[in-house]
N, C-alpha and C. Protein backbone atom coordinates (compact mmCIF):
# COMPACT_ATOMS: atom_id res chain seq x y z
N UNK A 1 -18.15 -1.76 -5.66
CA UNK A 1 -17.56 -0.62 -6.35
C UNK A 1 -17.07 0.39 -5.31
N UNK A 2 -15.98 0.83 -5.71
CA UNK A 2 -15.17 1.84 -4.58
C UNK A 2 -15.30 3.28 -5.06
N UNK A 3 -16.03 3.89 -4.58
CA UNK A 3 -15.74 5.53 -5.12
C UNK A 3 -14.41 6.01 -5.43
N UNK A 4 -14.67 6.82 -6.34
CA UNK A 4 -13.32 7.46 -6.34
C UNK A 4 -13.73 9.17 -6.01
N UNK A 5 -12.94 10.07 -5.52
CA UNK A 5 -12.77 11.72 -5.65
C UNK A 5 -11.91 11.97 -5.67
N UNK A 6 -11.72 13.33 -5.88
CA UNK A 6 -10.99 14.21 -6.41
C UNK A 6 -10.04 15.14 -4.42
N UNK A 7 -9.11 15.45 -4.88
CA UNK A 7 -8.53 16.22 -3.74
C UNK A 7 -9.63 16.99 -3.28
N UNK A 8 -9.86 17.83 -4.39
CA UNK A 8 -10.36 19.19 -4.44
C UNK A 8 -12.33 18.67 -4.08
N UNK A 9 -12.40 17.59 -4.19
CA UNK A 9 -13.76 16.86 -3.41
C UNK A 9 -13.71 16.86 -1.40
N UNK A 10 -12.18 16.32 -1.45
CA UNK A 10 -12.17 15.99 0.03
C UNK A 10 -13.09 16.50 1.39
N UNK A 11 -12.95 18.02 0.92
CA UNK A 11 -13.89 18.58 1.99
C UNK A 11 -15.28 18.24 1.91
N UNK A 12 -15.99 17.88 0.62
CA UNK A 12 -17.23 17.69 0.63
C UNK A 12 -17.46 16.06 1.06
N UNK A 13 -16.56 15.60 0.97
CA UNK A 13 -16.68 13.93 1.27
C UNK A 13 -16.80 13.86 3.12
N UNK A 14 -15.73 15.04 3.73
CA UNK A 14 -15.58 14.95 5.03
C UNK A 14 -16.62 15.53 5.90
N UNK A 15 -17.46 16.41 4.85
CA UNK A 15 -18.91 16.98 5.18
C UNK A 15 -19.69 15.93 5.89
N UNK A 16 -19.76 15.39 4.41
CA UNK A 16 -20.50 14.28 4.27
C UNK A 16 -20.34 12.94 5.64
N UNK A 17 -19.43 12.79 5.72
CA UNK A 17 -18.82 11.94 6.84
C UNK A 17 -18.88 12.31 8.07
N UNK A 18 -18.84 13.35 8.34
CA UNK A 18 -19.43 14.05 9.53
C UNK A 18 -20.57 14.10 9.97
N UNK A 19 -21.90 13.64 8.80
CA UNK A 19 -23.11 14.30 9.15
C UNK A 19 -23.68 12.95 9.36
N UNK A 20 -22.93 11.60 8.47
CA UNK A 20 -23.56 10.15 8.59
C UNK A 20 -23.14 9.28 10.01
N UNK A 21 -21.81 9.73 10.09
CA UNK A 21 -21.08 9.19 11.38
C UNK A 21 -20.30 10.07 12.18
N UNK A 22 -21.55 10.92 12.84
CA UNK A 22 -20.18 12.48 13.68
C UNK A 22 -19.36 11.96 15.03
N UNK A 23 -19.48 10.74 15.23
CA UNK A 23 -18.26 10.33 15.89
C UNK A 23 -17.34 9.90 16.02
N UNK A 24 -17.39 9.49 13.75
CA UNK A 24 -15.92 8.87 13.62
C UNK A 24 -15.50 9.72 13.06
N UNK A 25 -13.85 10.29 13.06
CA UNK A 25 -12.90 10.53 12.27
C UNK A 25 -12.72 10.34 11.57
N UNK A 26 -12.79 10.92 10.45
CA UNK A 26 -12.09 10.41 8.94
C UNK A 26 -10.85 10.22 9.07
N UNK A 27 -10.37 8.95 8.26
CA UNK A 27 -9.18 8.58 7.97
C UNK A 27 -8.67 8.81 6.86
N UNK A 28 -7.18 9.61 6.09
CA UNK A 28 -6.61 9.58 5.01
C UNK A 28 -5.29 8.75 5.13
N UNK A 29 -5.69 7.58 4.44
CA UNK A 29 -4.90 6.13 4.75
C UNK A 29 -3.80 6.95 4.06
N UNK A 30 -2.44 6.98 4.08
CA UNK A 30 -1.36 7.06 2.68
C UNK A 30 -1.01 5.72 2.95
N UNK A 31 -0.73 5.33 2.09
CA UNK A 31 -0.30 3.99 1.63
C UNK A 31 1.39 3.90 0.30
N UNK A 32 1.61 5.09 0.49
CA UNK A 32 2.95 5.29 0.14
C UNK A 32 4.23 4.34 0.57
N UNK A 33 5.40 4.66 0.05
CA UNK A 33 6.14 4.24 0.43
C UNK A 33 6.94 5.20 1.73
N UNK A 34 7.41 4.62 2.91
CA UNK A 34 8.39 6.08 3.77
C UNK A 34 8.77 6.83 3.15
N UNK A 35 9.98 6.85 2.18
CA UNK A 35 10.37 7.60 1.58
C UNK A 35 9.63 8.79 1.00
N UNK A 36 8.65 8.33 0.24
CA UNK A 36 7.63 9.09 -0.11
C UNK A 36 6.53 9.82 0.53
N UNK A 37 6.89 9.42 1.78
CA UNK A 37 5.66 9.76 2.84
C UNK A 37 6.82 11.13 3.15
N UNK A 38 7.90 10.96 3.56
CA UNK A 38 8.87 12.08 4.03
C UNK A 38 8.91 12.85 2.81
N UNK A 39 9.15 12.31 1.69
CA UNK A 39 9.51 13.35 0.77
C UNK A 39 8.17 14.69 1.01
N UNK A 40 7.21 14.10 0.60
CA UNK A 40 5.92 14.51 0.52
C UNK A 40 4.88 14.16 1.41
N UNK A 41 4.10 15.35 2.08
CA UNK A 41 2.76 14.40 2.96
C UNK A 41 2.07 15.74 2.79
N UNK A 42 0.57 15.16 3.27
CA UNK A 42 -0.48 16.07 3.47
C UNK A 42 -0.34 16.62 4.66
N UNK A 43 -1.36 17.60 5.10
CA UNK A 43 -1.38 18.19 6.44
C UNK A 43 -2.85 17.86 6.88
N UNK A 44 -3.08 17.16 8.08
CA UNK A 44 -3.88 16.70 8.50
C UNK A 44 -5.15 18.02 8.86
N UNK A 45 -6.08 17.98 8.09
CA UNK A 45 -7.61 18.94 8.53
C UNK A 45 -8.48 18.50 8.55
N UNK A 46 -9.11 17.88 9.36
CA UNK A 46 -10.22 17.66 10.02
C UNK A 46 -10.54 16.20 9.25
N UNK A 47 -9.55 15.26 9.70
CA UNK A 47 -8.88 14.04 9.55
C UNK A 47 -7.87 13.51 10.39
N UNK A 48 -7.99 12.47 10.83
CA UNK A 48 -6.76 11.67 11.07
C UNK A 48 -5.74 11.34 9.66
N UNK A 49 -4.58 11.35 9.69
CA UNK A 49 -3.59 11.42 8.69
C UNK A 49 -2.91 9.88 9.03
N UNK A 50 -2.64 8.67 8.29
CA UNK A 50 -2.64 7.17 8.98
C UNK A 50 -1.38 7.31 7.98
N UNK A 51 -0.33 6.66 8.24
CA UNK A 51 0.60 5.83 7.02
C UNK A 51 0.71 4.74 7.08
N UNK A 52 0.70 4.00 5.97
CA UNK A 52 0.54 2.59 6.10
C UNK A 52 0.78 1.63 5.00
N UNK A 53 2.63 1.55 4.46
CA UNK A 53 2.27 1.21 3.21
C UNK A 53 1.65 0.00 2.38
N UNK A 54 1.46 0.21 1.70
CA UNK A 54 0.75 -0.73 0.62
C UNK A 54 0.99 -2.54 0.93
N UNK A 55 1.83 -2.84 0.99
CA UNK A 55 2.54 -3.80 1.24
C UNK A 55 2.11 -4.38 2.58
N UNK A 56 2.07 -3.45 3.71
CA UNK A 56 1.48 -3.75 4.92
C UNK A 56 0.29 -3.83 5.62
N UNK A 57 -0.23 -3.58 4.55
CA UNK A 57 -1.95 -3.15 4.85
C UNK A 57 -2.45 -4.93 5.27
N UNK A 58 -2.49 -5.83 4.61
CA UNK A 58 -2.68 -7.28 4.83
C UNK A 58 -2.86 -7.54 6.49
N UNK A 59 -1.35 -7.35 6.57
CA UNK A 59 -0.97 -7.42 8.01
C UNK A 59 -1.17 -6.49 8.85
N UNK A 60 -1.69 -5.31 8.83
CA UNK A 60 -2.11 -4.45 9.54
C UNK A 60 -3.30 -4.11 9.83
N UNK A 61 -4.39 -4.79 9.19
CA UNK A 61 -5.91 -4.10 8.82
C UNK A 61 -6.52 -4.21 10.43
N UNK A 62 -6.02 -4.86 11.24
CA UNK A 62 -6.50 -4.48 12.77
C UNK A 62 -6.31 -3.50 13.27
N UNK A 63 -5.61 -2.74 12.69
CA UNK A 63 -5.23 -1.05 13.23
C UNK A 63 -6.24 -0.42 12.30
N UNK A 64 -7.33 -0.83 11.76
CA UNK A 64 -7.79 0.22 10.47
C UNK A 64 -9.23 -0.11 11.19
N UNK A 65 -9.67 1.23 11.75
CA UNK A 65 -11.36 0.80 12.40
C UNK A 65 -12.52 0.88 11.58
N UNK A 66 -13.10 0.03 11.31
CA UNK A 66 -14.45 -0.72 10.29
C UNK A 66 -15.41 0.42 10.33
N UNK A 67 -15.43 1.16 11.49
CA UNK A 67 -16.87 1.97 11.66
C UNK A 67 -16.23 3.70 11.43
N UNK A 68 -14.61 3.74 10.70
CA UNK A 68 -14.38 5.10 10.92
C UNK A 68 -14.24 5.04 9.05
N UNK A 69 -14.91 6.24 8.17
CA UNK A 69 -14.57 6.64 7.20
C UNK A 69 -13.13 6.53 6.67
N UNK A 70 -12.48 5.86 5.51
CA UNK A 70 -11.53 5.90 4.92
C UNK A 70 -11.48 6.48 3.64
N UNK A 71 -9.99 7.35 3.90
CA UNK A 71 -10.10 8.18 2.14
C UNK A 71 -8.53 7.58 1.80
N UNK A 72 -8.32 6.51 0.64
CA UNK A 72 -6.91 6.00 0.57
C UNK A 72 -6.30 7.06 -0.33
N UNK A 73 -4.91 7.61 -0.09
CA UNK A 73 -4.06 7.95 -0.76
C UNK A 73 -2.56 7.12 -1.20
N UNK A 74 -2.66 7.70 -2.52
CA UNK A 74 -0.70 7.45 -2.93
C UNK A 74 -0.31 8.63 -3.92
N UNK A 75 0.83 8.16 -4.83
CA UNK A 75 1.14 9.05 -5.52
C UNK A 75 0.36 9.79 -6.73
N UNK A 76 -0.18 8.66 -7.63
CA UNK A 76 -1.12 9.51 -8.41
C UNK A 76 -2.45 8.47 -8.49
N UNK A 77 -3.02 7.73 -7.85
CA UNK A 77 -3.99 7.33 -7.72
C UNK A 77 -4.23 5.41 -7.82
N UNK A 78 -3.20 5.06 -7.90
CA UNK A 78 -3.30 3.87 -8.68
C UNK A 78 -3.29 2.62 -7.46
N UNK A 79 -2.18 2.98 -6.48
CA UNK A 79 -1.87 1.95 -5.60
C UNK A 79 -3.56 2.19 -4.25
N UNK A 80 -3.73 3.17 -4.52
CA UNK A 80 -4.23 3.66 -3.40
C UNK A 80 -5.77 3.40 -3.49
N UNK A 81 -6.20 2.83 -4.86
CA UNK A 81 -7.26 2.78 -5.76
C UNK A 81 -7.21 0.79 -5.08
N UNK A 82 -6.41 0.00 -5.50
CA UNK A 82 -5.88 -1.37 -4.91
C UNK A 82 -6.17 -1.20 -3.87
N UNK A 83 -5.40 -0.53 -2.79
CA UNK A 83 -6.07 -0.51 -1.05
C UNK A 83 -7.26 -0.11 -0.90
N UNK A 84 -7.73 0.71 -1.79
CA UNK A 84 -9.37 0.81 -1.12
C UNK A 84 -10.12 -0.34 -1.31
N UNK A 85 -9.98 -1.06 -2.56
CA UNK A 85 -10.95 -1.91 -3.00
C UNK A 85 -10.83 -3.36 -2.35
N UNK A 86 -9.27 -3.70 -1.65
CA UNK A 86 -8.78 -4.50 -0.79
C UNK A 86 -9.72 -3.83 0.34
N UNK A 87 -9.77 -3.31 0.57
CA UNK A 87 -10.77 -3.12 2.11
C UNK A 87 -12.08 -3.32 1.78
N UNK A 88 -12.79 -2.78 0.71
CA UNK A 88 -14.07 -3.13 0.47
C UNK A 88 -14.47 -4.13 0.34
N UNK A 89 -13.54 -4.95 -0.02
CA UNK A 89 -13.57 -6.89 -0.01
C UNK A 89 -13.40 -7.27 1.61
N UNK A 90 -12.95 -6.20 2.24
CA UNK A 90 -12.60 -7.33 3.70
C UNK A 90 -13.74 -6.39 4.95
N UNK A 91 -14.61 -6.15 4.05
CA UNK A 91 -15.76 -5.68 4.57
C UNK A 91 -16.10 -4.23 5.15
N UNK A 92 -15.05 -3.50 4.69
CA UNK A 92 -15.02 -1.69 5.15
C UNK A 92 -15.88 -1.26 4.47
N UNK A 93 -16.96 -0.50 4.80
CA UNK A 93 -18.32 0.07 3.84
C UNK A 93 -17.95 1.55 3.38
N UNK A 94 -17.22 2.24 4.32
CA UNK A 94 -16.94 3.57 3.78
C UNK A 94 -15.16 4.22 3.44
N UNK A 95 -15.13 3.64 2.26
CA UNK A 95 -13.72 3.90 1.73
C UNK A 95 -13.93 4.66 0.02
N UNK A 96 -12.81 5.27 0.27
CA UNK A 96 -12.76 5.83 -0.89
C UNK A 96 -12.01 5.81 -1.87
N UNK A 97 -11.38 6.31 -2.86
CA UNK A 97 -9.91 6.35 -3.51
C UNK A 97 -9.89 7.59 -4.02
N UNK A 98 -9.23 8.56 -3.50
CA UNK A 98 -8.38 9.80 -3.83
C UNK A 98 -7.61 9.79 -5.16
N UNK A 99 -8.71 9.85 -6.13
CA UNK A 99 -8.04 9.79 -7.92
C UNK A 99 -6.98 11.30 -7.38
N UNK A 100 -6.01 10.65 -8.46
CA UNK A 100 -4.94 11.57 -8.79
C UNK A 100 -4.09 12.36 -7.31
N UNK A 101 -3.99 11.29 -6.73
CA UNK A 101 -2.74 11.05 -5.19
C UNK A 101 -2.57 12.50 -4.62
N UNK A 102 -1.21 12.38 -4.39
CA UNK A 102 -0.67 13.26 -3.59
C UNK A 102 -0.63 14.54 -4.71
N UNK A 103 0.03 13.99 -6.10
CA UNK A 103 0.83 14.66 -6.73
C UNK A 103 -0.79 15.53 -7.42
N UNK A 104 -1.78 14.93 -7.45
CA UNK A 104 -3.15 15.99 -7.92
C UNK A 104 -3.63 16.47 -6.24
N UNK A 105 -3.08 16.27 -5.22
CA UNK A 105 -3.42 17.39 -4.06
C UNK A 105 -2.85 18.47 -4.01
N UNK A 106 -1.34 18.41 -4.38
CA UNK A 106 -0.29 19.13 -4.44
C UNK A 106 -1.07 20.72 -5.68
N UNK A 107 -1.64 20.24 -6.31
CA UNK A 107 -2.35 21.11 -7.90
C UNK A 107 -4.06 21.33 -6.98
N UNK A 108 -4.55 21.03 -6.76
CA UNK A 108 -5.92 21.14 -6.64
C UNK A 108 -6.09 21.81 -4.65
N UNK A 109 -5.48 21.27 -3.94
CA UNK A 109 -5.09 22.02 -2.59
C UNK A 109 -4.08 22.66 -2.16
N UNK A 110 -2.93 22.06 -1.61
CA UNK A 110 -1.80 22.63 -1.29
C UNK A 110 -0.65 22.91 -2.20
N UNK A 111 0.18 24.09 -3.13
CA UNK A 111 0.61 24.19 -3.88
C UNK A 111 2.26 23.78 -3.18
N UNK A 112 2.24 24.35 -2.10
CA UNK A 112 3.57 23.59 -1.20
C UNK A 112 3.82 22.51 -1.39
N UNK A 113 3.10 21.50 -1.33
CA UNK A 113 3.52 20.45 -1.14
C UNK A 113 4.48 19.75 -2.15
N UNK A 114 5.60 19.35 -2.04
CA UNK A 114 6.44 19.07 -2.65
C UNK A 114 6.26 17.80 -3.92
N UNK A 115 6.53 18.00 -5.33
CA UNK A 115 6.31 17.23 -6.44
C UNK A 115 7.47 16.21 -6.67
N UNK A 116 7.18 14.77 -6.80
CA UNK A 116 7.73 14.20 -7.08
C UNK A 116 7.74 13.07 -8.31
């Protein structure tokens, strides 16, 4: 089972991640499409910020480190919900899924951030 949180969780998750493993970085996978990554992105706080879309993750998961916290994002929760649980099958223990994407960060953190 893959957790899910909320935007407006993030900081308490990165607490949390800090205090179990304070030498890894949290990761906020986006798993967007480019387009969508330009249209719209987060601002990286006290996180590494990764893009990586959906599609490529298969072929990429050697760039994704096993022992560093993952929080997956997309647009409103759905694709990004698929990549986490794809990692939890390929043996990542600390992943998450960011219910309600970019477009519930945009409402719950950053009101800037552009709606699409």
């Amino acid at each position: 089972m893959v957790p899910h949180i909320r935007p407006a969780q993030l900081a308490d998750w990165l607490r949390q991640c800090r205090a179990q493993t304070p030498d890894a970085e949290p990761i906020v996978l986006d798993v967007r499409e480019p387009w969508e990554f330009q249209t719209a992105s987060v601002r990286p706080d006290g996180f590494e910020l990764r893009h990586m879309p959906m599609a490529s993750i298969p072929m990429r998961l050697s760039e994704l480190p096993r022992e560093r916290p993952i929080a997956c994002l997309c647009h409103h929760g759905g694709r990004s919900a698929q990549v986490a649980f794809f990692l939890h099958r390929q043996g990542y223990e600390h992943v998450v899924n960011i219910a309600g994407g970019i477009h519930a960060w945009a409402t719950e953190i950053d009101p800037l951030i552009p709606q699409y």
